[in-house]
C-alpha atoms as a PDB file:
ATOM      1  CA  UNK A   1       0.000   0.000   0.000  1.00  0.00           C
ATOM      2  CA  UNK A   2       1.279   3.262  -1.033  1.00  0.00           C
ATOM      3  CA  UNK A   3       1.868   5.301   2.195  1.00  0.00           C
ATOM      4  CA  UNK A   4       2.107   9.382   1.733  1.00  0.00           C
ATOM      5  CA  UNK A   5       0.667  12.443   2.591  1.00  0.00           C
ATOM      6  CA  UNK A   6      -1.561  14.575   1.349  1.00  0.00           C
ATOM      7  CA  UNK A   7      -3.793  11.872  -0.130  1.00  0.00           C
ATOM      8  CA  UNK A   8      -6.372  13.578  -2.559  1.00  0.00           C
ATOM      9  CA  UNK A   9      -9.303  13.866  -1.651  1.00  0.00           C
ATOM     10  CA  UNK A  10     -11.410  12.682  -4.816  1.00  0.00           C
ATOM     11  CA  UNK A  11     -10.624   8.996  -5.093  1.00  0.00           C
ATOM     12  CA  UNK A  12     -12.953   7.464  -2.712  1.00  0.00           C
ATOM     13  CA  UNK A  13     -15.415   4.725  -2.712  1.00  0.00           C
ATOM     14  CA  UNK A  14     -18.633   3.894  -0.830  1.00  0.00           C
ATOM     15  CA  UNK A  15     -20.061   0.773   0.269  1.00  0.00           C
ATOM     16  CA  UNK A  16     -22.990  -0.260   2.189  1.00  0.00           C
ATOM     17  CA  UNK A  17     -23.478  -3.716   3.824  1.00  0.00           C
ATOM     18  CA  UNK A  18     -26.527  -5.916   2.490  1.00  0.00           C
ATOM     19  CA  UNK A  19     -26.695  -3.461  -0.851  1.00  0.00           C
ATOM     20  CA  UNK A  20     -24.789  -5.179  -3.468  1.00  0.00           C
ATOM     21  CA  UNK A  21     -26.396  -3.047  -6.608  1.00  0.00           C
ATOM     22  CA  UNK A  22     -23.955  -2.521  -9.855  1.00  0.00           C
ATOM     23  CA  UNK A  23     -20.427  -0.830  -9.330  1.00  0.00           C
ATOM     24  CA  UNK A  24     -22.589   2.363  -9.931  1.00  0.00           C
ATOM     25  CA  UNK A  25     -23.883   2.014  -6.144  1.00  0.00           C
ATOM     26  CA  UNK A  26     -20.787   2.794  -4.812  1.00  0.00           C
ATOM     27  CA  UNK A  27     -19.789   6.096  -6.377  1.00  0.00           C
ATOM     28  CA  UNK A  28     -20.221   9.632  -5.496  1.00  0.00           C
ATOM     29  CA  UNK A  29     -19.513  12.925  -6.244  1.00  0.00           C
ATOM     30  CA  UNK A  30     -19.002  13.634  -2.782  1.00  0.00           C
ATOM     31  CA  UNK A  31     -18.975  12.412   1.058  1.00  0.00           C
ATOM     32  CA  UNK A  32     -20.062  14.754   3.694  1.00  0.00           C
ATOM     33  CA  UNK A  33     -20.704  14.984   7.639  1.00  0.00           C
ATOM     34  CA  UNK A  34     -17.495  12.641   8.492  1.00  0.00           C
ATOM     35  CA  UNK A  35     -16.609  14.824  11.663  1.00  0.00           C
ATOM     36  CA  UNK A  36     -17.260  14.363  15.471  1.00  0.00           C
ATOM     37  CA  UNK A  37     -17.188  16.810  18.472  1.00  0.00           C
ATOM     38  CA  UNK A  38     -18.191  16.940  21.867  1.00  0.00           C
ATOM     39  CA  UNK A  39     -21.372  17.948  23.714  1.00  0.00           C
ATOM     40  CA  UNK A  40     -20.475  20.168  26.396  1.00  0.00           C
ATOM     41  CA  UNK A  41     -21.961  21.787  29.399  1.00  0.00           C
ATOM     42  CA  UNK A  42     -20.917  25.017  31.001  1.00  0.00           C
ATOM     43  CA  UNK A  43     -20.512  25.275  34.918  1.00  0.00           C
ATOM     44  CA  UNK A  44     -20.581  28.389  36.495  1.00  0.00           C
ATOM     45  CA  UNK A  45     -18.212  28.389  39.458  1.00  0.00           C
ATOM     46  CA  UNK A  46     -19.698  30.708  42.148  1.00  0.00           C
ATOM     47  CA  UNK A  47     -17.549  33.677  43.583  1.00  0.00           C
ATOM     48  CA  UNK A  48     -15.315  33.308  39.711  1.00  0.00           C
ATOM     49  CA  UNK A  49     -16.424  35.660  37.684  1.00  0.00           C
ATOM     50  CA  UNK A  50     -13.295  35.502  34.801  1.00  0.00           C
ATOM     51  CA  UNK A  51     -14.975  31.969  33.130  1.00  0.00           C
ATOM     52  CA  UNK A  52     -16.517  29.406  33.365  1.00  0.00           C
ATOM     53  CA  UNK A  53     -15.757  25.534  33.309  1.00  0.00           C
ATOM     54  CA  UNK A  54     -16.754  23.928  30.144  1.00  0.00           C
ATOM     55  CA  UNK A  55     -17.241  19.672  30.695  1.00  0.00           C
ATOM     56  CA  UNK A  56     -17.289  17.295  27.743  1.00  0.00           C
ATOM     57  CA  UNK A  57     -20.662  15.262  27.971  1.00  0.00           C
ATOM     58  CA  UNK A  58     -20.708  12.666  24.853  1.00  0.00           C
ATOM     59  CA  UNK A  59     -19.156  12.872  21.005  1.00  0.00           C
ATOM     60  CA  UNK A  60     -21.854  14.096  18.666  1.00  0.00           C
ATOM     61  CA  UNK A  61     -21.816  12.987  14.917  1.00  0.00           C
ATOM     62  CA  UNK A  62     -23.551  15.078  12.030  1.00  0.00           C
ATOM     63  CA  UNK A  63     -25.488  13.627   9.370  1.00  0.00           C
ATOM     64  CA  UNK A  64     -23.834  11.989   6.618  1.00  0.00           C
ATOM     65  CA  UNK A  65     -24.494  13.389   3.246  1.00  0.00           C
ATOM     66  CA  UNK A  66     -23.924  12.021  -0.436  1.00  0.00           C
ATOM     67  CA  UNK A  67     -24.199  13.248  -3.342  1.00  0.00           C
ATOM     68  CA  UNK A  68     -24.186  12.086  -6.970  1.00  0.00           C
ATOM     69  CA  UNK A  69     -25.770  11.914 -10.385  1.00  0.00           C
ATOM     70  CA  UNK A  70     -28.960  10.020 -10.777  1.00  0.00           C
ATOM     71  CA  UNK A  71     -28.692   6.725 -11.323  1.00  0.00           C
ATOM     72  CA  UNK A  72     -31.871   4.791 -12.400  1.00  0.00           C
ATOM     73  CA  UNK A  73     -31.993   1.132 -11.091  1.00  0.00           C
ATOM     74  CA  UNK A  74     -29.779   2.101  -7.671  1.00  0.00           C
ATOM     75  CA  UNK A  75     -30.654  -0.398  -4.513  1.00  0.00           C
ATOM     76  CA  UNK A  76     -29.345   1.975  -2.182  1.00  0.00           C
ATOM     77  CA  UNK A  77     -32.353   4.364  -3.819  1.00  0.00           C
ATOM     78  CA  UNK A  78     -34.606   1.469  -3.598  1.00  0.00           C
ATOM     79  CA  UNK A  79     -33.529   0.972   0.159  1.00  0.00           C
ATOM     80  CA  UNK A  80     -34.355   4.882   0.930  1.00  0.00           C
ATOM     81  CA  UNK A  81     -37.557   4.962  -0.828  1.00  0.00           C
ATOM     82  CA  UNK A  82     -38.700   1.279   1.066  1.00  0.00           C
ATOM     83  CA  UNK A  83     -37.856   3.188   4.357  1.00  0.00           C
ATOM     84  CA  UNK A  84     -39.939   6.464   3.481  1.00  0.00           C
ATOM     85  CA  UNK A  85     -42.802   4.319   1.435  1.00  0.00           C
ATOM     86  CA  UNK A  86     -43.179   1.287   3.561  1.00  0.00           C
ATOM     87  CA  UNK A  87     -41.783   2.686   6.936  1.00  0.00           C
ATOM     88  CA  UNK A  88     -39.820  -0.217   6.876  1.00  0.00           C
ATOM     89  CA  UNK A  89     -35.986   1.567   8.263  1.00  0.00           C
ATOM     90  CA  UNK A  90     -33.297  -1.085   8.119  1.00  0.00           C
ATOM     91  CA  UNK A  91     -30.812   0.127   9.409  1.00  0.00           C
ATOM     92  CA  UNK A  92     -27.055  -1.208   7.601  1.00  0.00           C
ATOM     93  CA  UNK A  93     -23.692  -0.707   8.098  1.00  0.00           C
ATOM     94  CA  UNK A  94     -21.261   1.786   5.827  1.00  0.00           C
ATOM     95  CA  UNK A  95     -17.993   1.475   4.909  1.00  0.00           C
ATOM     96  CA  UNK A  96     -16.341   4.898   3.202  1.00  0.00           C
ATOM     97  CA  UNK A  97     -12.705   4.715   1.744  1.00  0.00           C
ATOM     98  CA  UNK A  98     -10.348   6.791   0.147  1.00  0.00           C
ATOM     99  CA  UNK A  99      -8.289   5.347  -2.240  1.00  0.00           C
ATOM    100  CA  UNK A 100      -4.626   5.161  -3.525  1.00  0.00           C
ATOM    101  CA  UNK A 101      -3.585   5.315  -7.290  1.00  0.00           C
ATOM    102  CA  UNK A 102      -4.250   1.522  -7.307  1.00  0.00           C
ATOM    103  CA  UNK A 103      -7.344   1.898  -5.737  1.00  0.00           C
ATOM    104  CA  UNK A 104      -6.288   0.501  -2.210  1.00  0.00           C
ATOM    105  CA  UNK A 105      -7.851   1.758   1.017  1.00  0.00           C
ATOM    106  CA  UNK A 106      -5.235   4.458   2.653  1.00  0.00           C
ATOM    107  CA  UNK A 107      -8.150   5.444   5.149  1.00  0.00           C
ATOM    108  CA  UNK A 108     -11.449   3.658   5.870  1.00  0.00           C
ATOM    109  CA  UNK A 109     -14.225   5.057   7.871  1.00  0.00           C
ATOM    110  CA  UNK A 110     -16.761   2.291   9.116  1.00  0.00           C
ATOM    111  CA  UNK A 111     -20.482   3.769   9.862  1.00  0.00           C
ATOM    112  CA  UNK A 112     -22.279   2.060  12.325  1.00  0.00           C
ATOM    113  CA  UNK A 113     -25.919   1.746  11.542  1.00  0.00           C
ATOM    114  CA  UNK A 114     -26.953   4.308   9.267  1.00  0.00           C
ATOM    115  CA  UNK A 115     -30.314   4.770   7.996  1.00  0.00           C
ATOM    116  CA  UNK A 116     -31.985   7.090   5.600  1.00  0.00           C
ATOM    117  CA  UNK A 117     -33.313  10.780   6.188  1.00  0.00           C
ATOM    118  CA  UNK A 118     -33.505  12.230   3.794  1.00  0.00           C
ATOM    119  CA  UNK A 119     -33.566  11.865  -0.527  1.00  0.00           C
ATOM    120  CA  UNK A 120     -33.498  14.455  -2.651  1.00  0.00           C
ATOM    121  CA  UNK A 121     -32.850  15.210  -6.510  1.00  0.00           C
ATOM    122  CA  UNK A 122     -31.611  18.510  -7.433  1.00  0.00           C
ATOM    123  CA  UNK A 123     -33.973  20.978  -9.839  1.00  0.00           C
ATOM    124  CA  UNK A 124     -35.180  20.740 -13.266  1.00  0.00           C
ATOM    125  CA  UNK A 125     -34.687  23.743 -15.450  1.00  0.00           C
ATOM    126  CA  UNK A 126     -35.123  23.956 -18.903  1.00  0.00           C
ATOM    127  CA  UNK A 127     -33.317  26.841 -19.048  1.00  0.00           C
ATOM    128  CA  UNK A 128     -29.969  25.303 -17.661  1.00  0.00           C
ATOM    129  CA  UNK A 129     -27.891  22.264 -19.028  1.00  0.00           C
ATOM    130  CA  UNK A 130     -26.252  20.389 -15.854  1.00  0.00           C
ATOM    131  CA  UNK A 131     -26.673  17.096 -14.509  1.00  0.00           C
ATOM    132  CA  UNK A 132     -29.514  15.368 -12.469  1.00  0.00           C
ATOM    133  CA  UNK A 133     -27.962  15.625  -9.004  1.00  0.00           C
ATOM    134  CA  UNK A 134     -29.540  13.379  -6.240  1.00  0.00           C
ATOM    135  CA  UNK A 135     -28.659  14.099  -2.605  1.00  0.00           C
ATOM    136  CA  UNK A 136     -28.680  11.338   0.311  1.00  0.00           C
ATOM    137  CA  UNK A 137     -28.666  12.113   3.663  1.00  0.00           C
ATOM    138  CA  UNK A 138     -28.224   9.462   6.306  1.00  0.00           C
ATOM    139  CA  UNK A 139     -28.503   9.362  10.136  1.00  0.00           C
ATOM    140  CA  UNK A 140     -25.912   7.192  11.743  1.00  0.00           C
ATOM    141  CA  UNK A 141     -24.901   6.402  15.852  1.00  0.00           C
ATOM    142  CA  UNK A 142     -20.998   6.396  15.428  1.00  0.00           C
ATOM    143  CA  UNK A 143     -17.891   6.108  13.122  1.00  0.00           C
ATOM    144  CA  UNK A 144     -14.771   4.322  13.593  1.00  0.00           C
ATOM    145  CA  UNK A 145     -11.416   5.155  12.029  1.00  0.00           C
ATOM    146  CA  UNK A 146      -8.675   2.600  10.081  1.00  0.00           C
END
């Protein structure tokens, strides 16, 4: 495995357990929401007036957002719309990786139980000539880091 730094940023692939769809499944134009901070909670000490102690509660991880072009005859898409048609929110595993030059993981970040919020497909305009853009956004509990 090819080990140096900076890696770009573009060569990446997506995966998500139980979804085996077409190679087309697992590409994006873009990954988003793979941060994590802390809650906190402020405590006011009394008689100290100059701050104020700030306590980390528990990490807190955004949604996870993807984007890319439609793609008619996507499971994942077929997985989204059975949650928000059928109520029926199955809740799967995610794997993201960025890739080397020969397409080796240099950095994998495994989702833990990620389900779908949101779907969305960018607007139509006759007027303008750019690609069908569809947006999902995902709720997950936790990440971990290879």
């Amino acid at each position: 495995m090819s080990n140096y730094y900076p890696p770009v940023g573009f060569h990446f692939r997506v995966n998500l357990d139980g979804i085996t769809g077409t190679e087309n499944d697992s590409k994006f134009q873009s990954v988003s929401g793979l941060n994590v901070e802390f809650e906190t909670e402020s405590i006011k000490e009394g008689g100290e007036n100059r701050f104020e102690h700030v306590l980390p509660l528990r990490s807190k991880y955004p949604n996870l957002v993807l984007k890319r072009g439609l793609f008619v005859g996507s499971e994942l898409i077929d997985w989204c719309l059975n949650a928000f048609n059928n109520l029926e929110i199955l809740p799967s595993d995610l794997v993201v990786s960025l890739l080397n030059g020969e397409h080796e993981p240099l950095k994998t970040w495994k989702i833990k139980n990620a389900w779908p919020l949101k779907w969305s497909v960018s607007d139509m305009s006759a007027e303008e000539n750019k690609l069908m853009v569809e947006t999902i956004e995902l709720r997950y509990q936790y990440f971990t880091v290879e």
